[in-house]
N, C-alpha and C. Protein backbone atom coordinates (compact mmCIF):
# COMPACT_ATOMS: atom_id res chain seq x y z
N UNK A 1 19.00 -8.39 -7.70
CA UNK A 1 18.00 -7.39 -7.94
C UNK A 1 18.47 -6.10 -7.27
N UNK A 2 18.04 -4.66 -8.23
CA UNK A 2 18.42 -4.13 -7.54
C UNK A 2 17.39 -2.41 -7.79
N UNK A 3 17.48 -1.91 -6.88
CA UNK A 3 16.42 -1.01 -7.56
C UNK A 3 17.32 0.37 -7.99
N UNK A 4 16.95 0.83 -8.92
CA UNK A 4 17.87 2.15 -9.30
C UNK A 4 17.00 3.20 -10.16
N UNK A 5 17.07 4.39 -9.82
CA UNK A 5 15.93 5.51 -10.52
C UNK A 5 15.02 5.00 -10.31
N UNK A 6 14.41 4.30 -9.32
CA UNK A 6 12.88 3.83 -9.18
C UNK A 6 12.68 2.63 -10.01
N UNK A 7 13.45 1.93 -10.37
CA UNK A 7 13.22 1.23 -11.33
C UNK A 7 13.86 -0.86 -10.61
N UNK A 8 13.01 -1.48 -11.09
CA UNK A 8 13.37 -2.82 -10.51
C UNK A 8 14.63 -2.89 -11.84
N UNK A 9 16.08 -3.75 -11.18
CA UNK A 9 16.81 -4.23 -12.15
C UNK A 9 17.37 -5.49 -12.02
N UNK A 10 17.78 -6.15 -12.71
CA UNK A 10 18.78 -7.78 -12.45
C UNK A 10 20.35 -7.16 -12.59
N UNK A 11 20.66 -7.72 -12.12
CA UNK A 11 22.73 -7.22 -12.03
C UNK A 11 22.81 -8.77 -12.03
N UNK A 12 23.84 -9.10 -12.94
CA UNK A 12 24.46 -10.34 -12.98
C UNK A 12 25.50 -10.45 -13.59
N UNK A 13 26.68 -11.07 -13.01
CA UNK A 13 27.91 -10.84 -14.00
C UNK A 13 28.18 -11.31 -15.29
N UNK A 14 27.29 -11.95 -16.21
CA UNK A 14 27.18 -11.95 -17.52
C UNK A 14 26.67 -10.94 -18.22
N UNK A 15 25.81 -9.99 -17.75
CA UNK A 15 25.25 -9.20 -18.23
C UNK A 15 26.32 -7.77 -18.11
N UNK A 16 25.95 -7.22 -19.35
CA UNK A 16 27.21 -5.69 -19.53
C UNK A 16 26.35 -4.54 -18.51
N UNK A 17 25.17 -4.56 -18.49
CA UNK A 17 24.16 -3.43 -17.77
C UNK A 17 23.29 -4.37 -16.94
N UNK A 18 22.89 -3.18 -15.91
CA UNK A 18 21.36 -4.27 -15.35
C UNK A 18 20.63 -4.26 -16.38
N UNK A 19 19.25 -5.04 -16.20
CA UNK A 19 18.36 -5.11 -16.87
C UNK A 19 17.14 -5.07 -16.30
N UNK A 20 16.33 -4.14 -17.22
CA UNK A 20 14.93 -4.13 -16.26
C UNK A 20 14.16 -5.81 -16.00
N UNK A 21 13.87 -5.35 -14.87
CA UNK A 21 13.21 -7.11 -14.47
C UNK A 21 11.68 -7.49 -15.35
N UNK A 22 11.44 -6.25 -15.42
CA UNK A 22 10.09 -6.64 -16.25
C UNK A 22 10.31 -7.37 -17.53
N UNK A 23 11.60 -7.04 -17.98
CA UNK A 23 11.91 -7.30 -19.65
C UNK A 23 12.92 -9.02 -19.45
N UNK A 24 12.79 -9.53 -18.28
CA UNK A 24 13.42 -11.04 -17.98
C UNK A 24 12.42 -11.19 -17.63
N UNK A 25 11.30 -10.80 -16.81
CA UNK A 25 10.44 -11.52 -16.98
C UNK A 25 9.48 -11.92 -18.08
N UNK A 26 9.26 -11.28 -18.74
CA UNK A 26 8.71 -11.23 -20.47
C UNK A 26 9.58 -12.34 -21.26
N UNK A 27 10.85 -12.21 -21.05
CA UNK A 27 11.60 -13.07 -22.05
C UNK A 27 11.29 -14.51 -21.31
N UNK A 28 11.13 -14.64 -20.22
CA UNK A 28 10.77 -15.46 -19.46
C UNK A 28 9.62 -16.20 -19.92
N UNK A 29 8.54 -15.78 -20.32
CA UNK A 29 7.14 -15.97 -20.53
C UNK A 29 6.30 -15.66 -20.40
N UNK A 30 6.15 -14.68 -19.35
CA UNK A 30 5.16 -14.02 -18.72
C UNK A 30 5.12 -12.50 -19.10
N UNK A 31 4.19 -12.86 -20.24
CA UNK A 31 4.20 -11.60 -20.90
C UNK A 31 2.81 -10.44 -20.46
N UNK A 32 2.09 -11.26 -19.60
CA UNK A 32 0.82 -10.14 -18.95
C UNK A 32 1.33 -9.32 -18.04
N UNK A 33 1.03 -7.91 -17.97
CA UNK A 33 1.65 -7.49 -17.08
C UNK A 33 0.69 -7.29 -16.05
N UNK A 34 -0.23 -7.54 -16.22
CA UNK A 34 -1.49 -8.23 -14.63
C UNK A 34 -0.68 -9.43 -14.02
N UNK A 35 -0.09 -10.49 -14.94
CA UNK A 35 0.17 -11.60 -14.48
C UNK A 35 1.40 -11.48 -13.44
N UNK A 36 2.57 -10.44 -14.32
CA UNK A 36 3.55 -9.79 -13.47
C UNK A 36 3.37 -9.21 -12.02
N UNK A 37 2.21 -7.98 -11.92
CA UNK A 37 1.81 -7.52 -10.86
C UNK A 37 1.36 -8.47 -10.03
N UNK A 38 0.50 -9.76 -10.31
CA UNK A 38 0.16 -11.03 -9.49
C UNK A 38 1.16 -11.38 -8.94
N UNK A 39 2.38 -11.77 -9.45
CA UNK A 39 3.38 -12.56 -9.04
C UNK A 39 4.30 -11.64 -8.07
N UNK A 40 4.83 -10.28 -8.19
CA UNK A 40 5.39 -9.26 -7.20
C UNK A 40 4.37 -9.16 -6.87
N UNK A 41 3.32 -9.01 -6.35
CA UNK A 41 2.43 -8.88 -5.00
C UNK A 41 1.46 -7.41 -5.40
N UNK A 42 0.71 -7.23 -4.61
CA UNK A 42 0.11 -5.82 -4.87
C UNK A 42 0.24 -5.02 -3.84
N UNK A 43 1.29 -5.21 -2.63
CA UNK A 43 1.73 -4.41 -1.57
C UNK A 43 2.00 -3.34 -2.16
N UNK A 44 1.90 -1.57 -1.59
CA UNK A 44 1.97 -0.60 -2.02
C UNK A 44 3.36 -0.05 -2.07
N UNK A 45 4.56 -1.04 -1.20
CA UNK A 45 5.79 -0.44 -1.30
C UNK A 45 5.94 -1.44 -2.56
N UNK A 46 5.78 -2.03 -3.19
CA UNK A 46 5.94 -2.30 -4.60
C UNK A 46 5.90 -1.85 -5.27
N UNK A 47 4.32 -1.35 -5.40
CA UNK A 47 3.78 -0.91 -6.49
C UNK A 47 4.57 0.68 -7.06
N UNK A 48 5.04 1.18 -6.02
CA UNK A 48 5.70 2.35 -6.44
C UNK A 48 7.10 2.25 -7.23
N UNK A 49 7.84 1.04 -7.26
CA UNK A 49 8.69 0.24 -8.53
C UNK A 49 8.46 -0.14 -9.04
N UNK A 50 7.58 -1.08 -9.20
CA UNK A 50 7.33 -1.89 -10.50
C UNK A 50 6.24 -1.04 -11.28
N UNK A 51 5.31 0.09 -11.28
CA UNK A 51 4.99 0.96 -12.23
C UNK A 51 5.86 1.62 -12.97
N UNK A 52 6.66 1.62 -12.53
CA UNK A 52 8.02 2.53 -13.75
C UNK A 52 8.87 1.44 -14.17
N UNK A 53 8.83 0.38 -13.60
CA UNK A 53 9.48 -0.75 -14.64
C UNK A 53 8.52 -1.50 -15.58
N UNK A 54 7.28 -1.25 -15.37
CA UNK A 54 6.52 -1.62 -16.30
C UNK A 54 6.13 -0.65 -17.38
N UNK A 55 6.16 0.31 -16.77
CA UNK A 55 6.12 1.69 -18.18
C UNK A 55 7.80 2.04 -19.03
N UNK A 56 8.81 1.06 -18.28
CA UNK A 56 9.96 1.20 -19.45
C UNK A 56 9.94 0.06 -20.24
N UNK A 57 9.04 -1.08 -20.34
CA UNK A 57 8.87 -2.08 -21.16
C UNK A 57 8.30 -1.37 -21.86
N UNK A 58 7.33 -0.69 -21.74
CA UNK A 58 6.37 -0.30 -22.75
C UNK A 58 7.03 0.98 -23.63
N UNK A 59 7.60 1.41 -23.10
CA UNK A 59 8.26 2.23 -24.17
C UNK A 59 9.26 1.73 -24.81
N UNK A 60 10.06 1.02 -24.47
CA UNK A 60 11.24 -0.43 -25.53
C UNK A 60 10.31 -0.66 -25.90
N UNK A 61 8.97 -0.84 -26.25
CA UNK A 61 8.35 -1.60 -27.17
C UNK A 61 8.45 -3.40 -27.26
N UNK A 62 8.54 -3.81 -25.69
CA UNK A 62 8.65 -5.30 -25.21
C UNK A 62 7.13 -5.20 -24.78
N UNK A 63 6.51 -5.92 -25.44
CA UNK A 63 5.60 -6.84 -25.12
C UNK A 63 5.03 -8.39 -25.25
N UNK A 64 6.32 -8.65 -25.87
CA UNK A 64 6.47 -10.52 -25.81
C UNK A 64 7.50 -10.83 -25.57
N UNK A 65 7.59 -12.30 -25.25
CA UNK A 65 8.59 -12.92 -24.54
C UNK A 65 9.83 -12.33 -25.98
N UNK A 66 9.22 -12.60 -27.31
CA UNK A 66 10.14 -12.67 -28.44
C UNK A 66 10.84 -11.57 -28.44
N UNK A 67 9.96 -10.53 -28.69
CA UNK A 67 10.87 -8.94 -28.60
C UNK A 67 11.72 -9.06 -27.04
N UNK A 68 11.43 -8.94 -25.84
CA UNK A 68 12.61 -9.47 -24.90
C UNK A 68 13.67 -9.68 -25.35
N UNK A 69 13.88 -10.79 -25.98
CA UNK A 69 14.75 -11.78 -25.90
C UNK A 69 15.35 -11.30 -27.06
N UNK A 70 14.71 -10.47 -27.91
CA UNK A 70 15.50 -10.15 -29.45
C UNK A 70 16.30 -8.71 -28.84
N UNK A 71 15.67 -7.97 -27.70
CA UNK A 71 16.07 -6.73 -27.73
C UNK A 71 17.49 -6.97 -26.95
N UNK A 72 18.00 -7.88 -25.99
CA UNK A 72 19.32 -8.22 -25.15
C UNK A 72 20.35 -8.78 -25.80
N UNK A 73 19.70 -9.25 -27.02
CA UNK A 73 20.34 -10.34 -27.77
C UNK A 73 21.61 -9.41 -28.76
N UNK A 74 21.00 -8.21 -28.93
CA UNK A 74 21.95 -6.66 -30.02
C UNK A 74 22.84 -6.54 -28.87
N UNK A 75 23.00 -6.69 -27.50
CA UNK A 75 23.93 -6.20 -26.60
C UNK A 75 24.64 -6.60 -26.66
């Protein structure tokens, strides 16, 4: 994990780019993003990352596990 431009990411050496964590977690299953904020915590040094990783799902237009998993899959 790693945070960059304010933004939560995964770095892993299979992957060509990070990836926003919100959009592994979606492909994951957990497609609420209440359910997301439950699970990272509601501490306030959070919340100031994971609002901009949750507003770049929403503009990729990921809001199911399916789109996730279809949008990494073109990489």
């Amino acid at each position: 994990m790693v945070v960059k431009y304010e933004r939560i990411l995964l770095r892993h050496n299979t992957f060509a780019d990070d990836v926003p964590v919100v959009v592994v977690l979606k492909a994951m299953g957990i497609e609420s993003d209440h359910e997301i904020v439950q699970m990272v915590g509601r501490d306030p040094k959070y919340a100031g990352i994971l609002n901009p990783s949750l507003q770049e799902c929403a503009a990729l237009k990921i809001y199911t596990s399916y789109q996730a998993l279809e949008i990494y899959t073109i990489y």
